[in-house]
PDB file of N, CA and C in Angstrom:
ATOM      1  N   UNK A   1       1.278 -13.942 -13.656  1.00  0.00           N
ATOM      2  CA  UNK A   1       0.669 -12.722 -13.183  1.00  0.00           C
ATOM      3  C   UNK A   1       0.015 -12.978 -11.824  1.00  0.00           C
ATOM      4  N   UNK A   2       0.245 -12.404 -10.812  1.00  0.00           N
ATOM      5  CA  UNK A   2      -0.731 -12.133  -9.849  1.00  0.00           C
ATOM      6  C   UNK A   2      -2.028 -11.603  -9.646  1.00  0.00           C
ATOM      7  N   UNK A   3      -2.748 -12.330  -8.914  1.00  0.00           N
ATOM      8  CA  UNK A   3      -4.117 -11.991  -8.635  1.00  0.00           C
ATOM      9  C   UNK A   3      -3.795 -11.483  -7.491  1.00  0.00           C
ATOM     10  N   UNK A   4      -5.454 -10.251  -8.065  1.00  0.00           N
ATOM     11  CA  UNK A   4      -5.416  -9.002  -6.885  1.00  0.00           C
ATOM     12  C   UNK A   4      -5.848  -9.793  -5.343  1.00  0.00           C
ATOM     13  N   UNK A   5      -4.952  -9.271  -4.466  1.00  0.00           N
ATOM     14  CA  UNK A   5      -5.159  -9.799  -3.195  1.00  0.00           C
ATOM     15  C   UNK A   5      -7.047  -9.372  -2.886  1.00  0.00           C
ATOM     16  N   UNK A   6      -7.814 -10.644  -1.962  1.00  0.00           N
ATOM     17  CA  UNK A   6      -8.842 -10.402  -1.655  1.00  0.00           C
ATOM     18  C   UNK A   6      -9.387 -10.124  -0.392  1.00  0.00           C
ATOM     19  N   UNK A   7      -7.954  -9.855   0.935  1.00  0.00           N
ATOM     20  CA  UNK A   7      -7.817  -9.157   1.975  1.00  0.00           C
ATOM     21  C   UNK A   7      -8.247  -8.091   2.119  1.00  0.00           C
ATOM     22  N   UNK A   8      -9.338  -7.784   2.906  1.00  0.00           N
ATOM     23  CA  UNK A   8      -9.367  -6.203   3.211  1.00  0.00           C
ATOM     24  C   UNK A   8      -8.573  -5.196   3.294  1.00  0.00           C
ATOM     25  N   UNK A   9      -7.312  -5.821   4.228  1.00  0.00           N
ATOM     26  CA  UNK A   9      -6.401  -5.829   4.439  1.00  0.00           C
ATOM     27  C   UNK A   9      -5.668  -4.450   3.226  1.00  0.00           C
ATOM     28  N   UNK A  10      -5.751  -5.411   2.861  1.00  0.00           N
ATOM     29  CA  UNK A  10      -4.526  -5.272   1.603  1.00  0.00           C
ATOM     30  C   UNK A  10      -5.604  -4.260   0.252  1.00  0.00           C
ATOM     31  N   UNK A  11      -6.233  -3.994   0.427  1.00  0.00           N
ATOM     32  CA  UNK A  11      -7.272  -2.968  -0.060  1.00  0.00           C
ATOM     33  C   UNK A  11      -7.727  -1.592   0.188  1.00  0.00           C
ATOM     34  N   UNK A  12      -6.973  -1.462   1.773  1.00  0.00           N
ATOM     35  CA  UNK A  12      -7.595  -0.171   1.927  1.00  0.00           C
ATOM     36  C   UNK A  12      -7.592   1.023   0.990  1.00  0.00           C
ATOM     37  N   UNK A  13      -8.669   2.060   1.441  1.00  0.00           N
ATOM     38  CA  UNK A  13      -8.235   3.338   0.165  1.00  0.00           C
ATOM     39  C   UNK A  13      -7.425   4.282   1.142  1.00  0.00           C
ATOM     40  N   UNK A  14      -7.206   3.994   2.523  1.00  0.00           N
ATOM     41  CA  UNK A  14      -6.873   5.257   3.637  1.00  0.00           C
ATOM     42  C   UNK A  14      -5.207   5.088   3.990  1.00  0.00           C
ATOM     43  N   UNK A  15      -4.602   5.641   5.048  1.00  0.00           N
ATOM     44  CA  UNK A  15      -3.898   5.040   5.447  1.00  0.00           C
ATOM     45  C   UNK A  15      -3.714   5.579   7.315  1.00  0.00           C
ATOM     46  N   UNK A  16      -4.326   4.907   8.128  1.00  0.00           N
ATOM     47  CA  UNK A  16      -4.680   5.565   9.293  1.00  0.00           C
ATOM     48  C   UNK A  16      -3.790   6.171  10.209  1.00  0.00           C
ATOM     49  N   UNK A  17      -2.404   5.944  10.031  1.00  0.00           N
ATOM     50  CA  UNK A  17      -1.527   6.669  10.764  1.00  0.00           C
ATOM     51  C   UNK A  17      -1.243   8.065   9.598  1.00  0.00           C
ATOM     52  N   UNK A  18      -1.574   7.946   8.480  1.00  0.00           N
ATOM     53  CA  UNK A  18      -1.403   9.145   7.664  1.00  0.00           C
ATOM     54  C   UNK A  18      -2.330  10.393   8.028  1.00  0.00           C
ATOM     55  N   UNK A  19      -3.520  10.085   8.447  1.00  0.00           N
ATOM     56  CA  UNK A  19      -4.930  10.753   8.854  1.00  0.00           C
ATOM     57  C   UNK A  19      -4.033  11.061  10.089  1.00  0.00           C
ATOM     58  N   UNK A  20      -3.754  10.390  10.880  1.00  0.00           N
ATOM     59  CA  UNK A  20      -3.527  10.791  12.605  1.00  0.00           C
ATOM     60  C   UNK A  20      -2.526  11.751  12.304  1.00  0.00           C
ATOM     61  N   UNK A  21      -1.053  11.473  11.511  1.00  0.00           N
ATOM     62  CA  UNK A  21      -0.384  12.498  11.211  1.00  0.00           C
ATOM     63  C   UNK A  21      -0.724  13.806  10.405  1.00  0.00           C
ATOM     64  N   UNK A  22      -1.941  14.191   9.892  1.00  0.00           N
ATOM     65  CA  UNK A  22      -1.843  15.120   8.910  1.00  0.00           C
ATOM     66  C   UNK A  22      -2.824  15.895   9.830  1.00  0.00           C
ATOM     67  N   UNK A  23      -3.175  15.486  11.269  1.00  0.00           N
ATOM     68  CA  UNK A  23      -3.978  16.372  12.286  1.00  0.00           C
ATOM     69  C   UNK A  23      -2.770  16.618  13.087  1.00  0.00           C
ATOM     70  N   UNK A  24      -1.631  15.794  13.391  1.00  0.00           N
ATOM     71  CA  UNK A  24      -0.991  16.616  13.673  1.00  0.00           C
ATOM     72  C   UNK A  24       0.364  17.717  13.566  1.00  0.00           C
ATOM     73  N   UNK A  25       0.397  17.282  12.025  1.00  0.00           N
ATOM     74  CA  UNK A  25       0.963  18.379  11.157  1.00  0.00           C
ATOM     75  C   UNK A  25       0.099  19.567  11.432  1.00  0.00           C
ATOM     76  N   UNK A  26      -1.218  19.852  11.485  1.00  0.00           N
ATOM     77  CA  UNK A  26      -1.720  20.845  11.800  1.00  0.00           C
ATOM     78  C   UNK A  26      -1.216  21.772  12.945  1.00  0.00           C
ATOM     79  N   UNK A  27      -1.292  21.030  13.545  1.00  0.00           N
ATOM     80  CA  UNK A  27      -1.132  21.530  15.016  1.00  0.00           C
ATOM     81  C   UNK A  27       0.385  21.572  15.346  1.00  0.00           C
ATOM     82  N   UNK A  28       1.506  21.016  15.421  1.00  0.00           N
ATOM     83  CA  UNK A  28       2.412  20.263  16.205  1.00  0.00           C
ATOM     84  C   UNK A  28       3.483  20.730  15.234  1.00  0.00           C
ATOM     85  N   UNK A  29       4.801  21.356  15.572  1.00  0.00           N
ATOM     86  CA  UNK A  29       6.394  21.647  14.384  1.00  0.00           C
ATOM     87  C   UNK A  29       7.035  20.545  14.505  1.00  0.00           C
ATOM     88  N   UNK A  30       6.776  19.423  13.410  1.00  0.00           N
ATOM     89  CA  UNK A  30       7.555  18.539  13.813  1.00  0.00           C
ATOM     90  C   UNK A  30       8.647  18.422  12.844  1.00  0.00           C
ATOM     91  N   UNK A  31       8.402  18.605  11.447  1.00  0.00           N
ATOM     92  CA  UNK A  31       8.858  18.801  10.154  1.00  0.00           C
ATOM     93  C   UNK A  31       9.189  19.956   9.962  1.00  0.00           C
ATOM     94  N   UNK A  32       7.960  20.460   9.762  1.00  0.00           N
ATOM     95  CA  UNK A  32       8.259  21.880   9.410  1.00  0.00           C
ATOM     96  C   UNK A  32       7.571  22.803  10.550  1.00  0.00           C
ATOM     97  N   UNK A  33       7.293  24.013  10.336  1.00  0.00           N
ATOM     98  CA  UNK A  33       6.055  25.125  10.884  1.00  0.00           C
ATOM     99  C   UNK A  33       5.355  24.932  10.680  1.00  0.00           C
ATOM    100  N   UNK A  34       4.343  24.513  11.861  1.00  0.00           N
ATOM    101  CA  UNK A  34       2.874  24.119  11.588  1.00  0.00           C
ATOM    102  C   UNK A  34       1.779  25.369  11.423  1.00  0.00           C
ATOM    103  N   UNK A  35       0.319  24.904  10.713  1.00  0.00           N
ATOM    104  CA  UNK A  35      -0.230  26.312  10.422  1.00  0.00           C
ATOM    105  C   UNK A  35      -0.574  27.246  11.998  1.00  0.00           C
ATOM    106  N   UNK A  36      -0.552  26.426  12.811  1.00  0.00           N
ATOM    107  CA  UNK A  36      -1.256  26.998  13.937  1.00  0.00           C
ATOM    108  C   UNK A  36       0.351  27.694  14.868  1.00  0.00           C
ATOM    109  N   UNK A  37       1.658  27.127  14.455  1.00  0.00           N
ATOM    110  CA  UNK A  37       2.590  28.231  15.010  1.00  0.00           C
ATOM    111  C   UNK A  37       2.809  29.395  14.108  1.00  0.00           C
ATOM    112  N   UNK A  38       2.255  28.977  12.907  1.00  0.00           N
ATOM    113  CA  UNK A  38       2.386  30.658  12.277  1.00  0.00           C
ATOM    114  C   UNK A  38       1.620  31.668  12.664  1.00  0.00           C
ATOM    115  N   UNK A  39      -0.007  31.065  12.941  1.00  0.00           N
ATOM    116  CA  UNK A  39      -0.985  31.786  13.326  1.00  0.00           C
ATOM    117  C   UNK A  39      -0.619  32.351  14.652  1.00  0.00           C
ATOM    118  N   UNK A  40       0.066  31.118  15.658  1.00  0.00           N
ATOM    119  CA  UNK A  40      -0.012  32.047  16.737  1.00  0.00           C
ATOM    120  C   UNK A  40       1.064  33.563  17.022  1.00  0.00           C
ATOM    121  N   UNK A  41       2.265  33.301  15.758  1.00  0.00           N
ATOM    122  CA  UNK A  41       3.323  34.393  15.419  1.00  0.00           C
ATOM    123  C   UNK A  41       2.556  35.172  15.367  1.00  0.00           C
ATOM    124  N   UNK A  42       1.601  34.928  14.102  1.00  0.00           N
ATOM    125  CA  UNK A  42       1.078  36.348  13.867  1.00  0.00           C
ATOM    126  C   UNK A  42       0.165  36.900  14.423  1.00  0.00           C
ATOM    127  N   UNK A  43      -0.881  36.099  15.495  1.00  0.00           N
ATOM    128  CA  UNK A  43      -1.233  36.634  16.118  1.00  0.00           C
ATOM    129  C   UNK A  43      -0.663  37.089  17.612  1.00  0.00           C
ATOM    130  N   UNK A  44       0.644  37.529  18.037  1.00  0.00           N
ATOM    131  CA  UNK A  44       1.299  38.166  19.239  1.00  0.00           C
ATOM    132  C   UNK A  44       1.245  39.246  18.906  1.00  0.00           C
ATOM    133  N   UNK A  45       0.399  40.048  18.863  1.00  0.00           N
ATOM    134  CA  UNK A  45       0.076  41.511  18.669  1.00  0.00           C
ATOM    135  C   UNK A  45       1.321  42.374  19.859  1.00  0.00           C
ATOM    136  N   UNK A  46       2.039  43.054  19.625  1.00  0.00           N
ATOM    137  CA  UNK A  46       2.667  43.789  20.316  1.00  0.00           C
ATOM    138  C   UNK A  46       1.792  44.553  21.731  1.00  0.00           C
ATOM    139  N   UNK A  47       1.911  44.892  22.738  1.00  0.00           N
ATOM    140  CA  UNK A  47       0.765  45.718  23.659  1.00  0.00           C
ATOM    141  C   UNK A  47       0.456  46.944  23.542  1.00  0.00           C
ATOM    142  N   UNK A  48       1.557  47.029  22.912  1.00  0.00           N
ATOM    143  CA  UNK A  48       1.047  48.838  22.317  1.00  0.00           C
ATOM    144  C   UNK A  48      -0.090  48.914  20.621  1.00  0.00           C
ATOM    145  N   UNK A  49      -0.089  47.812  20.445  1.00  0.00           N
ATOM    146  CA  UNK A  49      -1.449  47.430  18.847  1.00  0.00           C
ATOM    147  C   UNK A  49      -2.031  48.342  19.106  1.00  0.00           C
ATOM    148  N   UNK A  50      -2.867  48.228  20.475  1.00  0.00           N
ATOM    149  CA  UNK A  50      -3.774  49.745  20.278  1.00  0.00           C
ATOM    150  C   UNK A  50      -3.800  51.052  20.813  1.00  0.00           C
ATOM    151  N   UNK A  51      -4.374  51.490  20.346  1.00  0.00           N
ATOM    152  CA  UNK A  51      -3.403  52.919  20.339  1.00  0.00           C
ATOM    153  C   UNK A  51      -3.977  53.396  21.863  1.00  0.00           C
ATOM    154  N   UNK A  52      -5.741  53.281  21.529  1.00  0.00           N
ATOM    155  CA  UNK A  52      -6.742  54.198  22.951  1.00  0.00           C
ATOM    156  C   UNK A  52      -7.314  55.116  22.418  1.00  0.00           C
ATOM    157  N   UNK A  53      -8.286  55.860  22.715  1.00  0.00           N
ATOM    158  CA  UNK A  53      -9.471  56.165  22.383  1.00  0.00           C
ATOM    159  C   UNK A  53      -8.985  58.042  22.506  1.00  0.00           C
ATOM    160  N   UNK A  54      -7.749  58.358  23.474  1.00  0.00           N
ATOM    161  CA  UNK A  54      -7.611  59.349  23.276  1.00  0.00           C
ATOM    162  C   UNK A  54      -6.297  59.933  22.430  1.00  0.00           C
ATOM    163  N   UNK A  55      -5.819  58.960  21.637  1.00  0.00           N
ATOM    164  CA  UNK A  55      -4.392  58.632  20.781  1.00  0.00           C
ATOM    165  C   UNK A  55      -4.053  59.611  19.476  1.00  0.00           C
ATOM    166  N   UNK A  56      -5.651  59.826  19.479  1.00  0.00           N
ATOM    167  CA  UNK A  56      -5.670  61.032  18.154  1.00  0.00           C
ATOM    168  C   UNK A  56      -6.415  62.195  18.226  1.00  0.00           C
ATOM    169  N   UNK A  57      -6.585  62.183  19.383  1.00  0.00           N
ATOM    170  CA  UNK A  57      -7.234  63.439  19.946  1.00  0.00           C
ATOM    171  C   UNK A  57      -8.409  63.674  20.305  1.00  0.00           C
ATOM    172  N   UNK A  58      -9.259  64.588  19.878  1.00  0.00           N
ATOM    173  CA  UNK A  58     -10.772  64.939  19.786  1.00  0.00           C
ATOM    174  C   UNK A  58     -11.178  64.649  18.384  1.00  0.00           C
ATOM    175  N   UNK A  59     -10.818  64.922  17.543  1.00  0.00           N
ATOM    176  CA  UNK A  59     -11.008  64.727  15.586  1.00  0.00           C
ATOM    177  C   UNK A  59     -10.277  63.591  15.775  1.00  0.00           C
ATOM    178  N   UNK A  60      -9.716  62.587  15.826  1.00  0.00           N
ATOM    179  CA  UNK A  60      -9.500  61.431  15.469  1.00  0.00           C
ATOM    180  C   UNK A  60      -9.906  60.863  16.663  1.00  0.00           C
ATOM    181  N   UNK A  61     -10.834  60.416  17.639  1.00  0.00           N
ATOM    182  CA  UNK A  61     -11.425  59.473  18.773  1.00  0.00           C
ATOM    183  C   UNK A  61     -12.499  58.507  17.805  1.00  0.00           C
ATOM    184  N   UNK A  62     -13.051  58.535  16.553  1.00  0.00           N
ATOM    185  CA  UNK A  62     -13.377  57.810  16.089  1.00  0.00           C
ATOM    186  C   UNK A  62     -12.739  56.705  15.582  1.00  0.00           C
ATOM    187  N   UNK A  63     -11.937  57.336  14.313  1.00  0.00           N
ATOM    188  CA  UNK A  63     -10.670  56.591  13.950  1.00  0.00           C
ATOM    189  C   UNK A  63      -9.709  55.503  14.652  1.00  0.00           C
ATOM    190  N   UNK A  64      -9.580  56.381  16.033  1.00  0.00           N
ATOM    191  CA  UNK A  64      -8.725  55.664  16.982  1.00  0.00           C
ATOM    192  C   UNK A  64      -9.773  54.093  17.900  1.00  0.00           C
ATOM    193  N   UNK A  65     -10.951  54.645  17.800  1.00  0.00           N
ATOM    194  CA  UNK A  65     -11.740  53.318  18.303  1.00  0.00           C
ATOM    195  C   UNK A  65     -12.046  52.370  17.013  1.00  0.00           C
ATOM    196  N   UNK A  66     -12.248  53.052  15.927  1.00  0.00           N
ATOM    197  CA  UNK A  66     -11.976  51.618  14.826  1.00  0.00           C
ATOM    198  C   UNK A  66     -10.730  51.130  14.792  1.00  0.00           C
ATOM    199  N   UNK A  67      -9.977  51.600  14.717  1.00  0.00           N
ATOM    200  CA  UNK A  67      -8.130  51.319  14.958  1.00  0.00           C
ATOM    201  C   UNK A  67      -8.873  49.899  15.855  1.00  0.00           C
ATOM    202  N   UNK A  68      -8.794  50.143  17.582  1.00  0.00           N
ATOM    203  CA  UNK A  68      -8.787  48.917  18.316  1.00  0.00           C
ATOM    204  C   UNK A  68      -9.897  47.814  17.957  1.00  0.00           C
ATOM    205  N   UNK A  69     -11.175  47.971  17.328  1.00  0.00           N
ATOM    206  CA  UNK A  69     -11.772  47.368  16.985  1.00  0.00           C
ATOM    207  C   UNK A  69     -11.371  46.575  16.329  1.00  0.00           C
ATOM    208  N   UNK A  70     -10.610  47.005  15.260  1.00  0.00           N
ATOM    209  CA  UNK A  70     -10.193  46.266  13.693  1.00  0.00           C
ATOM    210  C   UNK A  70      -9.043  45.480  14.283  1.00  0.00           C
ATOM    211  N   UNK A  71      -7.752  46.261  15.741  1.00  0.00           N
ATOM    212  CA  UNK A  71      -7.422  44.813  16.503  1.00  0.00           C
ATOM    213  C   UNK A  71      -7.760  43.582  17.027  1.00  0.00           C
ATOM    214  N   UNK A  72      -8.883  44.176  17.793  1.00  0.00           N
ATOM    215  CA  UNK A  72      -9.661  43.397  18.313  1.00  0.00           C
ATOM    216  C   UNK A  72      -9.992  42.082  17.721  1.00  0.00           C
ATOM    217  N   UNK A  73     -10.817  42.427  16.695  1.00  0.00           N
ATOM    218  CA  UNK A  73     -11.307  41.316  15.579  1.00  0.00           C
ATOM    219  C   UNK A  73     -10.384  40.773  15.069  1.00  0.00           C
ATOM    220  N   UNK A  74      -9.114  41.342  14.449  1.00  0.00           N
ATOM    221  CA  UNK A  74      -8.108  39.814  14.165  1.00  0.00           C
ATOM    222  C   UNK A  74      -7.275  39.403  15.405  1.00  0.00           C
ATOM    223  N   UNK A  75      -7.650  40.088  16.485  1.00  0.00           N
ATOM    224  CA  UNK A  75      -6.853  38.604  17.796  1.00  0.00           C
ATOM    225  C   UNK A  75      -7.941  37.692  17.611  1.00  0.00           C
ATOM    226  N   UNK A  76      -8.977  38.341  18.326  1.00  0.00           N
ATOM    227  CA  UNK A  76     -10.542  36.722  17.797  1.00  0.00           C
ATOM    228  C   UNK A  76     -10.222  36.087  16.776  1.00  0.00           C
ATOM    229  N   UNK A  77     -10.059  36.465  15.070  1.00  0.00           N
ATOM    230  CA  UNK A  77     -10.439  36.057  14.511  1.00  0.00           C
ATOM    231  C   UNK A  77      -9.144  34.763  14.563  1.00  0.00           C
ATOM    232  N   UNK A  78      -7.737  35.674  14.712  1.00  0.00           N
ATOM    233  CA  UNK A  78      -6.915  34.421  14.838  1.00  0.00           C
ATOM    234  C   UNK A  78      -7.016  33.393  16.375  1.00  0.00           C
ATOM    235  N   UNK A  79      -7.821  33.778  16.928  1.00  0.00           N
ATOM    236  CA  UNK A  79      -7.815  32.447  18.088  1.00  0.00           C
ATOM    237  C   UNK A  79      -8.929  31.784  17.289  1.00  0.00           C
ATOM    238  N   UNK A  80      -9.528  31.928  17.128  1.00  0.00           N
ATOM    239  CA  UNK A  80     -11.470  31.300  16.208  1.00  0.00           C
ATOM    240  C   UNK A  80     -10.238  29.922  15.614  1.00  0.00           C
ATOM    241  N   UNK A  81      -9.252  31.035  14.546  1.00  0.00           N
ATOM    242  CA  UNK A  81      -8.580  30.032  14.147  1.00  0.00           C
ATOM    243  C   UNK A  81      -7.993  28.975  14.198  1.00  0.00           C
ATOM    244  N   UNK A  82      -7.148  29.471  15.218  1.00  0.00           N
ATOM    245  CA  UNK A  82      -6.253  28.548  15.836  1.00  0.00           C
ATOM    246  C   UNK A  82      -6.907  27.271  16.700  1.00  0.00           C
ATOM    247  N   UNK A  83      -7.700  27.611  17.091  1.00  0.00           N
ATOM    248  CA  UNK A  83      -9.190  26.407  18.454  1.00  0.00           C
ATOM    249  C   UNK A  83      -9.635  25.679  16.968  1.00  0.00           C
ATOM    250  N   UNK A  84     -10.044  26.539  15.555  1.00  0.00           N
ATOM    251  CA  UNK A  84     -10.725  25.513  15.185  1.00  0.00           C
ATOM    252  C   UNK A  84      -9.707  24.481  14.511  1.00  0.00           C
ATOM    253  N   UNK A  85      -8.538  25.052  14.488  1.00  0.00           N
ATOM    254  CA  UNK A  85      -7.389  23.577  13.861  1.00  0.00           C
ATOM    255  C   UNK A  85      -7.011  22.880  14.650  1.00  0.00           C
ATOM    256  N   UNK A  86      -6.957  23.346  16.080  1.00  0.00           N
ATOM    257  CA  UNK A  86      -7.491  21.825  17.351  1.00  0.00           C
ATOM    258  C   UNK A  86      -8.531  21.227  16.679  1.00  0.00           C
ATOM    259  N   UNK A  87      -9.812  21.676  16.628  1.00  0.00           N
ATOM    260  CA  UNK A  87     -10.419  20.638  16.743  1.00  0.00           C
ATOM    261  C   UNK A  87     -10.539  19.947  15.494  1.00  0.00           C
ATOM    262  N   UNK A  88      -9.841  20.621  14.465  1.00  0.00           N
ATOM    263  CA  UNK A  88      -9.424  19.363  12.891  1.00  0.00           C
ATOM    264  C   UNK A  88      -8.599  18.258  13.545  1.00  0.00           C
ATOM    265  N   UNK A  89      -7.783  18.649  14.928  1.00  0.00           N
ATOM    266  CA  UNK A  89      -6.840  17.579  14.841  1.00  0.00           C
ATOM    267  C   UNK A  89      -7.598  16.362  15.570  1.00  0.00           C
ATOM    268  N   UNK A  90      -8.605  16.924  16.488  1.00  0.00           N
ATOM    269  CA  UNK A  90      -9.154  15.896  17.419  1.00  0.00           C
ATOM    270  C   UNK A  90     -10.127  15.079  16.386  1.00  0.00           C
ATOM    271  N   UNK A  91     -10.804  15.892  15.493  1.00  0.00           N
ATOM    272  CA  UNK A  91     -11.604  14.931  14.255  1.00  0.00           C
ATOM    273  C   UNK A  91     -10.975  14.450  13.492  1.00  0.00           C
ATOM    274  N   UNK A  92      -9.703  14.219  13.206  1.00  0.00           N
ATOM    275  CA  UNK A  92      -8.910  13.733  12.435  1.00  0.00           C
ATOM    276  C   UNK A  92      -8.190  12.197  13.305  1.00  0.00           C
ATOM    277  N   UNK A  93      -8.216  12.553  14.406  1.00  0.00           N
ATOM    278  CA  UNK A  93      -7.473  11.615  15.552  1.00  0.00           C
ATOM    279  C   UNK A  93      -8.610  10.705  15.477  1.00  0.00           C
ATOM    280  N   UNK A  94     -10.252  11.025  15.713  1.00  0.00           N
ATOM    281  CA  UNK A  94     -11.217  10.049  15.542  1.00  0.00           C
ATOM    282  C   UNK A  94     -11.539   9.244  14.823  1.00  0.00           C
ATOM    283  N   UNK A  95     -11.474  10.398  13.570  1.00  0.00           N
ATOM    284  CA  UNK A  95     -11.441   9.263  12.061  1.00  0.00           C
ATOM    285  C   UNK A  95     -10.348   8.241  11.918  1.00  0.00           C
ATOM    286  N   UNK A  96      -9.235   8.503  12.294  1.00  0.00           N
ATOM    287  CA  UNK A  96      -7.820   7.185  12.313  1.00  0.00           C
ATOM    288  C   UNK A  96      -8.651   6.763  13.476  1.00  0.00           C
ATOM    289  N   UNK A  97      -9.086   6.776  14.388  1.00  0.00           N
ATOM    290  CA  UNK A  97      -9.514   5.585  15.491  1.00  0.00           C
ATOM    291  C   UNK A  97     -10.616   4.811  15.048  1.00  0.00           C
ATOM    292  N   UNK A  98     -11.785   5.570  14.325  1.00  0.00           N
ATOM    293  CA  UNK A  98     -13.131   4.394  13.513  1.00  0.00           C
ATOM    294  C   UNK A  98     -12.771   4.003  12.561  1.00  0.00           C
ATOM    295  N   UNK A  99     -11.721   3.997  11.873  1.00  0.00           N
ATOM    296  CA  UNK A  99     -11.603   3.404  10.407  1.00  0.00           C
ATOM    297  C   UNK A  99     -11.923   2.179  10.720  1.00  0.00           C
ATOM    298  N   UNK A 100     -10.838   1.428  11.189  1.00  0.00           N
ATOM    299  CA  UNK A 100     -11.013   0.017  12.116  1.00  0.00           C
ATOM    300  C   UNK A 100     -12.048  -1.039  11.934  1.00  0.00           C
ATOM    301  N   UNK A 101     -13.006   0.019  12.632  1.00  0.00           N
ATOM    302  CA  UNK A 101     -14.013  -0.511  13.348  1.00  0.00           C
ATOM    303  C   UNK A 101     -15.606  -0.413  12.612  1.00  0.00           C
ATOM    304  N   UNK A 102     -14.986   0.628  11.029  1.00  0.00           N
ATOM    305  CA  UNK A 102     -16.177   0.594  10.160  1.00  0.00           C
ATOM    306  C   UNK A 102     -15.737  -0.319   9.458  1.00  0.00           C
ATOM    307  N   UNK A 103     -14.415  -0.658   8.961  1.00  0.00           N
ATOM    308  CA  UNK A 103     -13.686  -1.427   7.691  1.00  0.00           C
ATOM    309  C   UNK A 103     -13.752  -3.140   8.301  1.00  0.00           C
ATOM    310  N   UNK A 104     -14.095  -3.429   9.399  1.00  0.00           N
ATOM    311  CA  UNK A 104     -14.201  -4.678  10.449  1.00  0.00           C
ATOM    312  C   UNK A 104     -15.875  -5.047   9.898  1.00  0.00           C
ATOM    313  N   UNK A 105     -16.850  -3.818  10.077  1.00  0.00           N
ATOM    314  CA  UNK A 105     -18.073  -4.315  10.078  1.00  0.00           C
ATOM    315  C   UNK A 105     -18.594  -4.073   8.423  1.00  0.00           C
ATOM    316  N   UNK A 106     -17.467  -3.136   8.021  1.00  0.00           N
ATOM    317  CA  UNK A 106     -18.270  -3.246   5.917  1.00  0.00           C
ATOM    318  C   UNK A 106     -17.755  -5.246   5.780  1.00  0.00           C
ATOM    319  N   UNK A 107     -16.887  -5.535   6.506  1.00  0.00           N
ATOM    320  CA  UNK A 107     -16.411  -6.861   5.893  1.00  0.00           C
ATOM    321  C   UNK A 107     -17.233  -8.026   6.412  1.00  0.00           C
ATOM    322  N   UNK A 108     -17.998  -7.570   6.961  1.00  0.00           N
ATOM    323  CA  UNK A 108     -18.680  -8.707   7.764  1.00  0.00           C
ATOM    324  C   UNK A 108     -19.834  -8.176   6.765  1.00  0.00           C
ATOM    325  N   UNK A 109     -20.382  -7.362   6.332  1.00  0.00           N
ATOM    326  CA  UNK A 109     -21.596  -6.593   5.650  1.00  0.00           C
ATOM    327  C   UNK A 109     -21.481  -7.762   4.311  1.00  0.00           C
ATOM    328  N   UNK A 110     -20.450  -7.195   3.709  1.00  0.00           N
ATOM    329  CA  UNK A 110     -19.691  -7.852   2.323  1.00  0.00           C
ATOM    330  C   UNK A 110     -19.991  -9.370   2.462  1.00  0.00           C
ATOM    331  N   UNK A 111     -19.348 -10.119   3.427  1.00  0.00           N
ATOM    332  CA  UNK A 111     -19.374 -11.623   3.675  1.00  0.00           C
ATOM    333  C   UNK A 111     -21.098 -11.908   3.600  1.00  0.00           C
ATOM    334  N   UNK A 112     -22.053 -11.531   4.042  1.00  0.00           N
ATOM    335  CA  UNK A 112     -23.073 -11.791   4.631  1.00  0.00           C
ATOM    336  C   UNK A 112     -23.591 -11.928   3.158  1.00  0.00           C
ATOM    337  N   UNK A 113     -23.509 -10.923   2.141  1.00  0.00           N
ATOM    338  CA  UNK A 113     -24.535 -10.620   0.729  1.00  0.00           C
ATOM    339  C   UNK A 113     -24.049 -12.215  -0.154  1.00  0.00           C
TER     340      UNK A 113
END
């Protein structure tokens, strides 16, 4: 029977090019459709989305300004989106870059006790 290796090495719980890739599966079609090219599909609002304030007349100028509002808010809400799965990918790119350099100094931590 083999004994469990006592390499750090050979212990990790991560796998750091898996982390770097799964930020940029986010972002990037490399496999498949990534979430952020669907988002940006769905967010290409046609230019005619909104209608204008005089689109429904005098009795509908309310209606017609919630109409663009309620556009409004899902172009934002899908850019909000889309910027914040950049920046999953850039915190994801960091975490594969410190693993390293925490898993270097827990082993020196470990050695010392």
């Amino acid at each position: 029977m083999n004994e469990p290796s006592t390499d750090p090495r050979d212990t990790r719980i991560y796998d750091r090019p898996a982390i770097r890739n799964l930020g940029d599966a986010i972002v990037h079609d490399r496999d498949a459709a990534s979430p952020v090219s669907h988002l940006e599909e769905a967010g290409a609002f046609p230019p005619n989305m909104r209608i204008g304030w005089a689109a429904l007349g005098v009795a509908g100028f309310q209606l017609a300004m919630k109409h663009d509002e309620i556009v409004g808010d899902a172009e934002a809400t899908l850019t909000g989106t889309i910027e914040s799965l950049h920046g999953y990918r850039e915190k994801l790119h960091a975490v594969s870059a410190n693993v390293d350099g925490v898993e270097k100094e827990s082993v020196e931590h470990v050695r010392r006790i």
